[in-house]
Structures are given as structure tokens and as C-alpha cells.
C-alpha atoms as a PDB file:
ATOM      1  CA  UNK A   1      89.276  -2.613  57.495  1.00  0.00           C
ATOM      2  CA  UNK A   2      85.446  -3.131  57.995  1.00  0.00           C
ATOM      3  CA  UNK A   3      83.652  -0.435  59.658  1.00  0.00           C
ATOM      4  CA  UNK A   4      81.883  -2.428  62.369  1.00  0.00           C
ATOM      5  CA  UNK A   5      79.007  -0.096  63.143  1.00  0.00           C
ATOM      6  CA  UNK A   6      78.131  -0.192  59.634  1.00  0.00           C
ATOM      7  CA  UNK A   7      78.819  -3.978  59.665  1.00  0.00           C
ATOM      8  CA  UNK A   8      76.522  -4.432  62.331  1.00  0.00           C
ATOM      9  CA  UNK A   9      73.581  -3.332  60.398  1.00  0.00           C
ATOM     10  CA  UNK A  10      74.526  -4.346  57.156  1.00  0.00           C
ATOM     11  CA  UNK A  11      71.934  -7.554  57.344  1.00  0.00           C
ATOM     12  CA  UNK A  12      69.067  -4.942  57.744  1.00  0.00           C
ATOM     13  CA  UNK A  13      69.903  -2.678  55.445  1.00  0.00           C
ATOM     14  CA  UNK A  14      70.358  -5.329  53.151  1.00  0.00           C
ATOM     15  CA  UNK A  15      66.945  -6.836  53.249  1.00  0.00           C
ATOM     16  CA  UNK A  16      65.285  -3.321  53.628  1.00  0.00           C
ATOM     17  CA  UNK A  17      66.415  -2.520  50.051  1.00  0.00           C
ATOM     18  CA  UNK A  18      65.799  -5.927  48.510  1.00  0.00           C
ATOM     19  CA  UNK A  19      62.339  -6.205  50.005  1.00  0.00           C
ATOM     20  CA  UNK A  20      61.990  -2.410  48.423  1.00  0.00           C
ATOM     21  CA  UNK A  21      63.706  -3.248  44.936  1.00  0.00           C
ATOM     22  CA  UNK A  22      63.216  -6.715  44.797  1.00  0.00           C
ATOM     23  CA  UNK A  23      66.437  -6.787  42.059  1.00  0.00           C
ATOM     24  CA  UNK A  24      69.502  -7.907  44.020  1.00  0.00           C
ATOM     25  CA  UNK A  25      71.987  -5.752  41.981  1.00  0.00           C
ATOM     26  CA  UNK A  26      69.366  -2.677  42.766  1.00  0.00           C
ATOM     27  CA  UNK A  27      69.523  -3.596  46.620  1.00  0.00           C
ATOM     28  CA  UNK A  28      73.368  -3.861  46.503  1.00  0.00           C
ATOM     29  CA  UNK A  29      73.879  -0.374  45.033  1.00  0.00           C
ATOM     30  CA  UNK A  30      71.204   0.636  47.649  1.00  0.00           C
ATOM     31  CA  UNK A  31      73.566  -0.472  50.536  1.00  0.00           C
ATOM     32  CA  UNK A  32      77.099   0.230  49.271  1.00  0.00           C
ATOM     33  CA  UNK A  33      75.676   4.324  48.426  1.00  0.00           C
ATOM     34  CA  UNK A  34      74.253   4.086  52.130  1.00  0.00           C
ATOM     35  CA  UNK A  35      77.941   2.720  53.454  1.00  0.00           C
ATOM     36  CA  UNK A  36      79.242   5.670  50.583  1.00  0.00           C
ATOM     37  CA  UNK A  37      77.105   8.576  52.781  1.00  0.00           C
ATOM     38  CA  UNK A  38      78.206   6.709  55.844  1.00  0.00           C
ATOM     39  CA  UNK A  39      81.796   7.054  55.618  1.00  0.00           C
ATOM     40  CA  UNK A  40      81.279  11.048  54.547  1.00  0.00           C
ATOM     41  CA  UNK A  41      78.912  11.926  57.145  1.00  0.00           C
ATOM     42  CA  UNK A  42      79.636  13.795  60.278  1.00  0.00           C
ATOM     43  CA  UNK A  43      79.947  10.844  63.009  1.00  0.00           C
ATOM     44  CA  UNK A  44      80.112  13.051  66.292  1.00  0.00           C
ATOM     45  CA  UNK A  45      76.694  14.394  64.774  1.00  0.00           C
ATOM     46  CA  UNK A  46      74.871  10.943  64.567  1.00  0.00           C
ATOM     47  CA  UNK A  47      73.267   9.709  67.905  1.00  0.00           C
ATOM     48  CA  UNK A  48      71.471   6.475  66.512  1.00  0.00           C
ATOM     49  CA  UNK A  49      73.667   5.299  64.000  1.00  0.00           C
ATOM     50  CA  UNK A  50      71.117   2.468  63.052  1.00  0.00           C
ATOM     51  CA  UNK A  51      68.195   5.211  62.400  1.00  0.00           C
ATOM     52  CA  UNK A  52      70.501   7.315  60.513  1.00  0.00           C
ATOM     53  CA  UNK A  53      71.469   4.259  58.321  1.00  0.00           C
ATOM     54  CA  UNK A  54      67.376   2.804  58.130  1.00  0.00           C
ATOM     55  CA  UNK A  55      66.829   6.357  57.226  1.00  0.00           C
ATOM     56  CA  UNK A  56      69.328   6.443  54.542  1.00  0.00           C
ATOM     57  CA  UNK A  57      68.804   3.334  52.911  1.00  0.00           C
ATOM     58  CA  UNK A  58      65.297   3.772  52.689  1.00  0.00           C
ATOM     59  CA  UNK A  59      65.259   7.530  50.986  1.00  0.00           C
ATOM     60  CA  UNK A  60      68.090   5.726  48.574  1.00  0.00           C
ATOM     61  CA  UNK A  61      65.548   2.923  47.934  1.00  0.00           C
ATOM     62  CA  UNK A  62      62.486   5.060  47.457  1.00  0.00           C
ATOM     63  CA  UNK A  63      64.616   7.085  44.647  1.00  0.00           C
ATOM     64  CA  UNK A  64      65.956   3.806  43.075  1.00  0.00           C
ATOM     65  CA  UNK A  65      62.471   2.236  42.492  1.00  0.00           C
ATOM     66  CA  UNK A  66      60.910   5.565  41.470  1.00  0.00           C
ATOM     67  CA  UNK A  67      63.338   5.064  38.341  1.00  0.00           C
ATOM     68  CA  UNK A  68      62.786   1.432  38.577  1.00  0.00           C
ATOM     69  CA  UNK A  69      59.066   1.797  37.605  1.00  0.00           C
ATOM     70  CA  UNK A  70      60.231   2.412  34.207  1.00  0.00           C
ATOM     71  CA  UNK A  71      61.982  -0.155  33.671  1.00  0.00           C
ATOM     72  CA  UNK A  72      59.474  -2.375  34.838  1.00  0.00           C
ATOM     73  CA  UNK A  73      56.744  -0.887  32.128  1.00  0.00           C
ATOM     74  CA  UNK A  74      59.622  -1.749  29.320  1.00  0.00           C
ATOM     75  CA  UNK A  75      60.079  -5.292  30.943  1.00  0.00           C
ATOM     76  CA  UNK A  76      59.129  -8.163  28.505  1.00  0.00           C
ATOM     77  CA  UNK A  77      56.384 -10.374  29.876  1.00  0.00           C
ATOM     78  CA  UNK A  78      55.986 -10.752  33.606  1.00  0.00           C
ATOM     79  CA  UNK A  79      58.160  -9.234  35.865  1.00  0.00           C
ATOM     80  CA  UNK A  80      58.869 -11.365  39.072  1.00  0.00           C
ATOM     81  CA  UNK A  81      61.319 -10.451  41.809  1.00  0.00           C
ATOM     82  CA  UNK A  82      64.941 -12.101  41.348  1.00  0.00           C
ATOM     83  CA  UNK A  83      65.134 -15.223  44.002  1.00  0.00           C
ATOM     84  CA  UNK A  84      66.122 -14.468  47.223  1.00  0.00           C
ATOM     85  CA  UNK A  85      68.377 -16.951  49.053  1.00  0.00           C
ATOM     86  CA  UNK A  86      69.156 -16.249  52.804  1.00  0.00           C
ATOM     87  CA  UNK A  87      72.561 -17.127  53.839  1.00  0.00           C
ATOM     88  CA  UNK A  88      71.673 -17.517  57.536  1.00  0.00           C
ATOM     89  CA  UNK A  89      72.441 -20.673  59.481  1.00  0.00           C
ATOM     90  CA  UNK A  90      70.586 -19.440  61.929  1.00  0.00           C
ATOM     91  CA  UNK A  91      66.539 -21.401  61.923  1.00  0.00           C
ATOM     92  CA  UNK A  92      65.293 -18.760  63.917  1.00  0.00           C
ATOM     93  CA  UNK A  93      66.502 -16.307  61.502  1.00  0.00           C
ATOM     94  CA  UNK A  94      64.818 -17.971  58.805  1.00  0.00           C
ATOM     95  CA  UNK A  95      61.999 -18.143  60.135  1.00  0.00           C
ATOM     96  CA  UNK A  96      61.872 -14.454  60.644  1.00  0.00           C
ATOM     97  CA  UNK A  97      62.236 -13.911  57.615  1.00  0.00           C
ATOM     98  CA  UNK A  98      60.139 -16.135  55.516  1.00  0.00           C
ATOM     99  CA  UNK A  99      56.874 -14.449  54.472  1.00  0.00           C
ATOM    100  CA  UNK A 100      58.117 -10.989  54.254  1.00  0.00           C
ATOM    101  CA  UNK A 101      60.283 -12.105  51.180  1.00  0.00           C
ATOM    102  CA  UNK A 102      57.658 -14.627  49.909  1.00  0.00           C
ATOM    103  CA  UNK A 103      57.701 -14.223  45.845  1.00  0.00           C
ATOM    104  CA  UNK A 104      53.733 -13.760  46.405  1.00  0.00           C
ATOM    105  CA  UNK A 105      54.178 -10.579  48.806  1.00  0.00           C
ATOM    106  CA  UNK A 106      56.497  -8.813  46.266  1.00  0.00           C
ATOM    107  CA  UNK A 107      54.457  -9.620  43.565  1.00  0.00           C
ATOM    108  CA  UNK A 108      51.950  -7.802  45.559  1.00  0.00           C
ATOM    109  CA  UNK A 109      53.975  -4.870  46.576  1.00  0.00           C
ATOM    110  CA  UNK A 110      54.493  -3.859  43.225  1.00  0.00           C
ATOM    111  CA  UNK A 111      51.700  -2.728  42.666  1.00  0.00           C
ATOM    112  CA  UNK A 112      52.812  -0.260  45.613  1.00  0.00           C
ATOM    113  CA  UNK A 113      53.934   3.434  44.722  1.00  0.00           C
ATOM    114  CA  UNK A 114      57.588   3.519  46.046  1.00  0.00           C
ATOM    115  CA  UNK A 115      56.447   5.376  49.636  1.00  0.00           C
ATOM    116  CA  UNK A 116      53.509   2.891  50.537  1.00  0.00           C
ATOM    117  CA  UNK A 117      55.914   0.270  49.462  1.00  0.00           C
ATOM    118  CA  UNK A 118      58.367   2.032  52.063  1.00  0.00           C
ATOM    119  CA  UNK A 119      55.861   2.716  54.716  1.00  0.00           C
ATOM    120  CA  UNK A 120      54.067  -0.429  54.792  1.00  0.00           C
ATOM    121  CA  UNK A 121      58.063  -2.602  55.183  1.00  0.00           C
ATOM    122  CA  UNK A 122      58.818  -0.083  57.857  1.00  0.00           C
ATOM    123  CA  UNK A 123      55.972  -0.358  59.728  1.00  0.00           C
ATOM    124  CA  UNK A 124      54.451  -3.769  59.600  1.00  0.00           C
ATOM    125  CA  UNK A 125      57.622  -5.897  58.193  1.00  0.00           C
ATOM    126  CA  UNK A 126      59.921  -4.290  60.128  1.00  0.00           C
ATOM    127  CA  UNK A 127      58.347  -2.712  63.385  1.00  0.00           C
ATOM    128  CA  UNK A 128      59.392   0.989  63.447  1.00  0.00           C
ATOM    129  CA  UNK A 129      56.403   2.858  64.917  1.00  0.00           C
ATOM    130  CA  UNK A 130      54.556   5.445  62.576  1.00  0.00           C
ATOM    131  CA  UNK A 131      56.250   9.096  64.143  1.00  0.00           C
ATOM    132  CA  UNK A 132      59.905   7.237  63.374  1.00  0.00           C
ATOM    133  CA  UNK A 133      58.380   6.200  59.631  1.00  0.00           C
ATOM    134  CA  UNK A 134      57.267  10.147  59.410  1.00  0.00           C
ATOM    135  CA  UNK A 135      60.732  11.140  60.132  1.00  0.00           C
ATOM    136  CA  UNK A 136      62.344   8.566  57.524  1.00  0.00           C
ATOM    137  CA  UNK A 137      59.845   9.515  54.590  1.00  0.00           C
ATOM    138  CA  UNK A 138      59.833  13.418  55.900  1.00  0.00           C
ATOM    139  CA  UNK A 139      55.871  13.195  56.047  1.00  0.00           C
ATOM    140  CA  UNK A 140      53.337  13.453  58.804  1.00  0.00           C
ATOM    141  CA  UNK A 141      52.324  10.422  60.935  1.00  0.00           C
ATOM    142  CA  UNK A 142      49.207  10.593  59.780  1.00  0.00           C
ATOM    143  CA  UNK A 143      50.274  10.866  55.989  1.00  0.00           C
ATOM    144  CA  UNK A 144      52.285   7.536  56.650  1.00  0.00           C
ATOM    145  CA  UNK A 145      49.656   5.892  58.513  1.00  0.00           C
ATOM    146  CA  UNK A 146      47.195   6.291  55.115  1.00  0.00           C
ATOM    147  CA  UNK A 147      50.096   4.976  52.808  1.00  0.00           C
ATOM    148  CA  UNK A 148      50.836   1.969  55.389  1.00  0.00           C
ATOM    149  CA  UNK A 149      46.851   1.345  55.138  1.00  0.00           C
ATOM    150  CA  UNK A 150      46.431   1.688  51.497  1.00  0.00           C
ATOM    151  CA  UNK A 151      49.602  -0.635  50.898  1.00  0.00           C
ATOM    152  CA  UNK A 152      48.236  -3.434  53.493  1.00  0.00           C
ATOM    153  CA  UNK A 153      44.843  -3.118  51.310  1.00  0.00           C
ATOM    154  CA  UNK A 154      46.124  -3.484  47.920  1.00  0.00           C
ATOM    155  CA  UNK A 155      48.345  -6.228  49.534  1.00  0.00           C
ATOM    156  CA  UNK A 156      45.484  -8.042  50.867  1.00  0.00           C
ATOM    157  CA  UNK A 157      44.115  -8.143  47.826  1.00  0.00           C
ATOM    158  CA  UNK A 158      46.573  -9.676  45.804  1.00  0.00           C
ATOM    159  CA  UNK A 159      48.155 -11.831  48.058  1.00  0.00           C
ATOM    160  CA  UNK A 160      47.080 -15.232  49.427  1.00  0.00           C
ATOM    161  CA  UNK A 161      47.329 -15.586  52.530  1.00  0.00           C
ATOM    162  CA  UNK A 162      50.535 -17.379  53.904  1.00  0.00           C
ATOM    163  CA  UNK A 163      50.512 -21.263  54.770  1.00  0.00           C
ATOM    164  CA  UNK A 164      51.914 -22.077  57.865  1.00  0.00           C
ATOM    165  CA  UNK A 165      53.643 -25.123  57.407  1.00  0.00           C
ATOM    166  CA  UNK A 166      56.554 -26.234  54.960  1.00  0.00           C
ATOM    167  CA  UNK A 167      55.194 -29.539  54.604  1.00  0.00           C
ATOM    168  CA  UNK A 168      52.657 -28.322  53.005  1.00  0.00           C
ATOM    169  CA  UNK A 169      54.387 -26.696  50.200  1.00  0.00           C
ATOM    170  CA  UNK A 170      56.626 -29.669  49.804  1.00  0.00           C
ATOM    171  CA  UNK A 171      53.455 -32.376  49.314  1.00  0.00           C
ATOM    172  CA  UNK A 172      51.954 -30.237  46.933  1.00  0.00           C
ATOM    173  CA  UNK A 173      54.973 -29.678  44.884  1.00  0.00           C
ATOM    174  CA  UNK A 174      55.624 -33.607  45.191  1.00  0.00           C
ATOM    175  CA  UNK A 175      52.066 -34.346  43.747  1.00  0.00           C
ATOM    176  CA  UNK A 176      52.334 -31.406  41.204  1.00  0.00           C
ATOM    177  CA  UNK A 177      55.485 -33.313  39.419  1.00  0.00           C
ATOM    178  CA  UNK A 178      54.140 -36.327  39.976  1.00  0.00           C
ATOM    179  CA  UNK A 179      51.351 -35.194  38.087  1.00  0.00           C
ATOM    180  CA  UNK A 180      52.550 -33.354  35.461  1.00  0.00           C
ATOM    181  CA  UNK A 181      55.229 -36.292  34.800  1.00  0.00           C
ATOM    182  CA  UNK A 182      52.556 -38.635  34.472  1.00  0.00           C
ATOM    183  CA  UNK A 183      50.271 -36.483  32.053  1.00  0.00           C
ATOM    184  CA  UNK A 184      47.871 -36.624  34.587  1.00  0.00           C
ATOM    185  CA  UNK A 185      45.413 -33.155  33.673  1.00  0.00           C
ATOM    186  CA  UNK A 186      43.042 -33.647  36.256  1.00  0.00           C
ATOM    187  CA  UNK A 187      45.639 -34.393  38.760  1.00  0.00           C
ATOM    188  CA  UNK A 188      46.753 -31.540  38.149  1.00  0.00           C
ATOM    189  CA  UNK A 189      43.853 -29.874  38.067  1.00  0.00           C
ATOM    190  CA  UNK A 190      43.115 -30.749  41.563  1.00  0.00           C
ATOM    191  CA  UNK A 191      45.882 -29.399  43.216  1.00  0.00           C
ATOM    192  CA  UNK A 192      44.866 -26.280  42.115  1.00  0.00           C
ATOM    193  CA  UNK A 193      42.892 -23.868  43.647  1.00  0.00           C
ATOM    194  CA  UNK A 194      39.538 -22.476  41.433  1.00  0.00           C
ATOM    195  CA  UNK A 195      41.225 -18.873  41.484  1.00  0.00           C
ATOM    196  CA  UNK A 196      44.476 -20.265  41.052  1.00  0.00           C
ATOM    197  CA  UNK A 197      47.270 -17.657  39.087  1.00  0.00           C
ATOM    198  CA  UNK A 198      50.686 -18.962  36.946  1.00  0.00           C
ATOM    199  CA  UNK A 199      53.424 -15.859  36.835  1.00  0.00           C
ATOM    200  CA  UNK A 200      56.245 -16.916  34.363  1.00  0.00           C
ATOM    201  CA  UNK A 201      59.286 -14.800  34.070  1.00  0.00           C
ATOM    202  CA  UNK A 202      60.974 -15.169  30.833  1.00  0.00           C
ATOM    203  CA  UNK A 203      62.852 -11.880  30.487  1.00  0.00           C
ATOM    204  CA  UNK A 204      61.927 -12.358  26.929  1.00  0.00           C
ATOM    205  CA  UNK A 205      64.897 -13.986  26.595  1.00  0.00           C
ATOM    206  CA  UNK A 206      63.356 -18.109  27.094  1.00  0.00           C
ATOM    207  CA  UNK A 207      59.603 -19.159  26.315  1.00  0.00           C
ATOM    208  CA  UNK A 208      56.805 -19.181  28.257  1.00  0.00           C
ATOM    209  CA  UNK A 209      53.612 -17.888  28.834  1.00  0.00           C
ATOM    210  CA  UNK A 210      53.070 -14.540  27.543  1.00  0.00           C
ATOM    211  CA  UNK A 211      51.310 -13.320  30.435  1.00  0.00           C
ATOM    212  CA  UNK A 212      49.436 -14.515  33.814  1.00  0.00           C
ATOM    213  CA  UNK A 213      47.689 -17.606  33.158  1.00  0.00           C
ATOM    214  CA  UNK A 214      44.573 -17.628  35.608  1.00  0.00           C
ATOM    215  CA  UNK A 215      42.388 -20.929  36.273  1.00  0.00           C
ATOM    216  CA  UNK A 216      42.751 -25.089  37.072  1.00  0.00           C
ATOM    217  CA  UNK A 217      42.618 -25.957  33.172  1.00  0.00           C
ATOM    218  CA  UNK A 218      44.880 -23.197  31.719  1.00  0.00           C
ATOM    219  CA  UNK A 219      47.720 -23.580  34.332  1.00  0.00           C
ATOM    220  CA  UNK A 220      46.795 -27.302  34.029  1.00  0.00           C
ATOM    221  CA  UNK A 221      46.849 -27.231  30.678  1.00  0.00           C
ATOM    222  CA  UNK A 222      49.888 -25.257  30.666  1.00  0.00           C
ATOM    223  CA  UNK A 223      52.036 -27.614  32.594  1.00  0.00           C
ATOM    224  CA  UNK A 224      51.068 -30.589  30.527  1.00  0.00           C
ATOM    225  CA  UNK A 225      52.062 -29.577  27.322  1.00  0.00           C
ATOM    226  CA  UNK A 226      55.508 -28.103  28.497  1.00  0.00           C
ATOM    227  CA  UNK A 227      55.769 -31.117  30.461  1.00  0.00           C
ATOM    228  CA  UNK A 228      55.316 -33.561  27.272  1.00  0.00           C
ATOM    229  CA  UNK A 229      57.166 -31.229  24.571  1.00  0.00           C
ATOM    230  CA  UNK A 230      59.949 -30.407  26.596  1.00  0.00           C
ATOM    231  CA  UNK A 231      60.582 -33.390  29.254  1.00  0.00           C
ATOM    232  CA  UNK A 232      62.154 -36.254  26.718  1.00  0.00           C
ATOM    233  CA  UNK A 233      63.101 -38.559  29.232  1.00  0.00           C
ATOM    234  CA  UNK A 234      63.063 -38.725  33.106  1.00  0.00           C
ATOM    235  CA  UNK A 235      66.704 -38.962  33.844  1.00  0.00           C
ATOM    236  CA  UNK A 236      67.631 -35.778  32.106  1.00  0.00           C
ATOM    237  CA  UNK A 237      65.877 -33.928  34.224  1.00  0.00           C
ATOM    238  CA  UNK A 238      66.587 -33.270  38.114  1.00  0.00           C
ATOM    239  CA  UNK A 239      64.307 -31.655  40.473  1.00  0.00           C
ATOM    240  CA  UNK A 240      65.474 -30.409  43.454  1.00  0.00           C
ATOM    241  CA  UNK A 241      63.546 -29.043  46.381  1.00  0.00           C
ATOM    242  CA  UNK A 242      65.370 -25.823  47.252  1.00  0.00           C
ATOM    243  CA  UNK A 243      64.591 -22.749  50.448  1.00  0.00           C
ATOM    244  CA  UNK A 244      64.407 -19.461  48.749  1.00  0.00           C
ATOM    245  CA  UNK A 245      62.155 -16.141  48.977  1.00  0.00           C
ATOM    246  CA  UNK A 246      61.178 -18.045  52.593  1.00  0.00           C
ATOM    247  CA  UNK A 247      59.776 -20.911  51.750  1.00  0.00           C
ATOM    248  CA  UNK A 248      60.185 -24.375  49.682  1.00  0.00           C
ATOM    249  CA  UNK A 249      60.371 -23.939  46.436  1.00  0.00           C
ATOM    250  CA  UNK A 250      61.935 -26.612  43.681  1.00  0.00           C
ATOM    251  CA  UNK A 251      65.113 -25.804  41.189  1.00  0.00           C
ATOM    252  CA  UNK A 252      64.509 -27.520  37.716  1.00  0.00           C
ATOM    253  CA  UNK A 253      67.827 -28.726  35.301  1.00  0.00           C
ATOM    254  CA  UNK A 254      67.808 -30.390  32.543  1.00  0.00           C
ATOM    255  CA  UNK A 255      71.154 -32.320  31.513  1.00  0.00           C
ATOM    256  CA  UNK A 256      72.571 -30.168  34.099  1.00  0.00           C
ATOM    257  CA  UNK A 257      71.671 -26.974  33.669  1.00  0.00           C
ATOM    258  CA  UNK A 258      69.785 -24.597  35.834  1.00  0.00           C
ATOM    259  CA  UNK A 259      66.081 -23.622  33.506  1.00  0.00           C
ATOM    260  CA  UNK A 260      63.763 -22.735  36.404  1.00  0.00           C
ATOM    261  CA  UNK A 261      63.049 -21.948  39.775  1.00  0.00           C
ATOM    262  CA  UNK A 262      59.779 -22.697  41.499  1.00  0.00           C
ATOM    263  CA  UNK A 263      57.735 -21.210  44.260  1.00  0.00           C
ATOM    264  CA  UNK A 264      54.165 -21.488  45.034  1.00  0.00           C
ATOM    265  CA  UNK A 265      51.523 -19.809  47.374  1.00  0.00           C
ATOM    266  CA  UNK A 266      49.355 -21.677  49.078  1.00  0.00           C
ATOM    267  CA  UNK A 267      45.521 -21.585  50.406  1.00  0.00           C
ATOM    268  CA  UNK A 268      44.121 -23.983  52.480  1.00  0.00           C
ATOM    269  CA  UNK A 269      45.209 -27.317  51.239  1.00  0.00           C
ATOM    270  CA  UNK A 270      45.962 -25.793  47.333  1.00  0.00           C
ATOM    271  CA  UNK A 271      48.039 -24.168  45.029  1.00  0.00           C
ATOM    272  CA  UNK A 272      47.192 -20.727  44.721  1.00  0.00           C
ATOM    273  CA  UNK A 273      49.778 -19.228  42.841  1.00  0.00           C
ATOM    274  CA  UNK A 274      53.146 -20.789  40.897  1.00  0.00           C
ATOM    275  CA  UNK A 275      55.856 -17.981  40.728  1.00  0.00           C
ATOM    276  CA  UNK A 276      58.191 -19.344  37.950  1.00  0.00           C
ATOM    277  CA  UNK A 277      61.335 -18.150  37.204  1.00  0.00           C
ATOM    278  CA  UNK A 278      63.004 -18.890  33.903  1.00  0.00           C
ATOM    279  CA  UNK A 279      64.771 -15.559  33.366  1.00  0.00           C
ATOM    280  CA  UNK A 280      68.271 -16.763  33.041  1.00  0.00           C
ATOM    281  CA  UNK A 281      70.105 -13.762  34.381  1.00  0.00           C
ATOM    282  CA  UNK A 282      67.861 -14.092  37.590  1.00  0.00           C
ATOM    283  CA  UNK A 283      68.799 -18.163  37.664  1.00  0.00           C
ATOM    284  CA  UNK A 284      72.767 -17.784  37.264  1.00  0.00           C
ATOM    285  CA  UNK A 285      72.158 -15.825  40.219  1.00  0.00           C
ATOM    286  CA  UNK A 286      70.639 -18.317  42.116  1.00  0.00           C
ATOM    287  CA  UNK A 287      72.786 -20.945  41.172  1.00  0.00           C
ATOM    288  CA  UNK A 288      75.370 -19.375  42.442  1.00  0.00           C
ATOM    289  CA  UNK A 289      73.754 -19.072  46.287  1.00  0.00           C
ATOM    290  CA  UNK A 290      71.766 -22.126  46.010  1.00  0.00           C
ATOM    291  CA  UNK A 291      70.997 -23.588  49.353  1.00  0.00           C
ATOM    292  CA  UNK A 292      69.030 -27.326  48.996  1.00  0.00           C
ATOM    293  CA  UNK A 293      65.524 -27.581  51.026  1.00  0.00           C
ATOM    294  CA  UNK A 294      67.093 -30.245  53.928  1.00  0.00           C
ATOM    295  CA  UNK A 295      64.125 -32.944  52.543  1.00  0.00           C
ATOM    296  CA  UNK A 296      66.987 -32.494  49.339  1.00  0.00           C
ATOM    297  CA  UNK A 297      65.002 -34.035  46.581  1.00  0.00           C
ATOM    298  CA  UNK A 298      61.380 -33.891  45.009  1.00  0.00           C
ATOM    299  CA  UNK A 299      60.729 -37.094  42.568  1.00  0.00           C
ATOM    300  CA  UNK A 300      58.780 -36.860  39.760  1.00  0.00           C
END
């Protein structure tokens, strides 16, 4: 029998602790140890259930990524979060969501220790004023307004900031296939943004680039040649515009299967950064929760 106080927090607590561990299998363990504690506790002594839980979850979280930091040094190549598919029918849902799980934000937050990471969500993500964070993280209010500040710097800094409009992502992945189908390098080159950034998650376990690739001509470049070595004809490949992490993004097969997912941050009316994917332990999971874009297909 579901416990339906639990239940009705469950979609919070779930996207608390993947926004914190940004590893789906992390954020599930997260969730069923806070429903674990839950079921042991003392009910008559809990007055807010949904602080108790927040609280929970989040001291569970902040343990789970101090460990995770380790793993992350021992990671091979770059480390991106695993995709993030919301299940809601709900638009307005959605749309509440959407840049708070944007690949580009928890790029950014990983630079975060695991309490600014915890302060920042809490406070500006989430809306829980700065004497409940100092509760949840057991510090002062003024010791959790310095880690929320210092987290929105360093996210600042690495982020770009959010475009408003899906259209936009979906035209500029349109003319980014289009161009990179075509050979077309300075096509390509003029999508892109002058401090434009590629992140490529391999795992190790697929090519790609060995690292960041920063700059028009080396992502250009980049594209191109994987493009024309790898591409052998145009019907054995299928691109598919697809909503995860909060925004259109594109799933790429090849003679059916699943070898990237695609998301991009944009500036102005360029491509900022290209988040890709090709870790496939992080795409069978996505396959499996897939949800197409509603515009269904992008065309090379």
C-alpha cells in the first residue's frame, strides 16, 4: 500500500536529489533511503511532514555527492549529467521545470561543493527562504546566505544565460544538421557563438573528444569530420528532436540504434554550448523514457 503523505511529495524529492546528484540511480537511492527514514521515524513527532522529508533528502544528497566527487575525479573524459526526461503531462509543469534541469546549469553546479550546491537549489530553484535552508544544512542564515551567493557566482560564470524560446533551439539545431550533413564548415561555423564550448560524454567506453573543445573552428571542425567518417549514407541515420533536461534537444540513431543525445545552450541568436551525450549506459536510459519534442522530427 503506498504511503500517500510520502507519495505526495515524492515529485519533489525526486527532482531535489537529481538536480543535487545529477545521476538518476544516485537520486533514486536518495529518495527510497528518505521513504526508508520515513517509515522508521516517529510520525506523532513530525508537524511538517514535507520539511521533515526536504530536510531529509537533502542531508542524504549532500552525503551522496560528497562521495560522488570521487568518482567524478576517476571519470574518463567529461562528465555530463545523465538526461533527464520529465514524465509530466502537465505544460505548466514543464515549464517549471525547464532551466533548473538544463544540462548547462548542472554542468555549472558541479563545480559547486555539495552545500552551495544544496543551498543555492533550496533557495533560488526551489524557494525555501534562507532561516528554513539554515535549519536543513544545520548552519547559520548567514553561513547559507554566503554559500547561496558564492554558488549563484560560480554559476554565473559558467553558465549562459537561458534562451527564452524553444523555437529557438529547434532552428538552430535544424541549421546545425543541415550543415554538418552538407559539409558545410562555415555554416557551421556561423551558428556558433565566438566563445562557443563542445562537452562530449563518452564514459570512455565510445569515441569522442577527449576533452572540452572551445571555439567556431574546433567544434566546427569537430562536427565535420565525425559527420563525413561516420555518417555513410542519409537514410541510416534518424534524427529526432526530443524534450529532455527542459528544453529541445535531438536523439541521434544510426540503423536503429540510440548513439547520442543532444542539447545545446543558447546566447542571443547562437549556439553557445553542445552538451553531447554518447555514454551508452546514460542513453539506454533515455531510451527507455524517451518522450519526442511535439515538432517530432529534425531533417538533415
Amino acid at each position: 500500500m503506498l504511503d500517500d503523505e510520502f507519495e505526495a511529495h515524492r515529485r519533489q524529492l525526486e527532482g531535489l536529489a537529481y538536480r543535487m546528484c545529477g545521476v538518476l540511480a544516485d537520486a533514486q537511492d536518495v529518495v527510497q533511503e528518505t521513504h526508508l527514514r520515513w517509515c522508521n521515524a516517529e510520525r506523532a513527532s513530525i508537524h511538517n511532514p514535507k520539511s521533515w522529508l526536504v530536510t531529509v533528502c537533502t542531508r542524504i544528497a549532500v552525503d551522496v555527492m560528497k562521495s560522488a566527487r570521487a568518482r567524478r575525479e576517476q571519470y574518463v573524459g567529461v562528465w555530463l549529467p545523465e538526461p533527464y526526461v520529465d514524465q509530466a503531462d502537465d505544460p505548466g509543469l514543464r515549464a517549471e521545470i525547464d532551466d533548473s534541469v538544463s544540462v548547462a546549469l548542472m554542468v555549472a553546479m558541479e563545480a559547486l561543493t555539495p552545500s552551495e550546491r544544496a543551498a543555492f537549489l533550496l533557495h533560488d530553484v526551489f524557494g525555501y527562504r534562507f532561516c528554513e535552508v539554515a535549519e536543513i544544512l544545520e548552519r547559520s542564515d548567514a553561513a547559507c546566505r554566503k554559500l547561496a551567493s558564492r554558488a549563484r557566482k560560480a554559476v554565473r560564470r559558467e553558465r549562459p544565460h537561458p534562451a527564452s524560446r524553444p523555437e529557438q533551439y529547434r532552428r538552430l539545431l535544424q541549421a546545425f544538421f543541415q550543415a554538418a550533413h552538407a559539409g558545410d564548415f562555415e555554416g557551421l561555423e556561423a551558428l556558433l557563438l565566438e566563445s562557443v564550448q563542445l562537452h562530449a560524454d563518452g564514459g570512455g567506453k565510445v569515441p569522442t573528444a577527449a576533452g572540452p573543445l572551445h571555439g567556431p573552428s574546433a567544434v566546427a571542425a569537430f562536427f565535420a569530420r565525425i559527420w563525413r567518417e561516420n555518417v555513410p549514407t542519409e537514410e541510416s541515420v534518424q534524427i529526432d528532436a526530443l524534450w529532455f533536461n527542459g528544453a529541445p534537444g535531438v536523439s541521434i540513431r544510426q540503423d536503429e540504434r540510440l548513439i547520442a543525445a543532444l542539447a545545446i545552450a543558447v546566447e542571443g541568436d547562437a549556439i553557445a554550448r553542445i552538451f553531447a551525450v554518447r555514454n551508452p549506459d546514460k542513453l539506454r536510459l533515455l531510451s527507455r523514457a524517451s518522450r519526442p519534442f511535439p515538432d517530432a522530427r529534425v531533417r538533415q
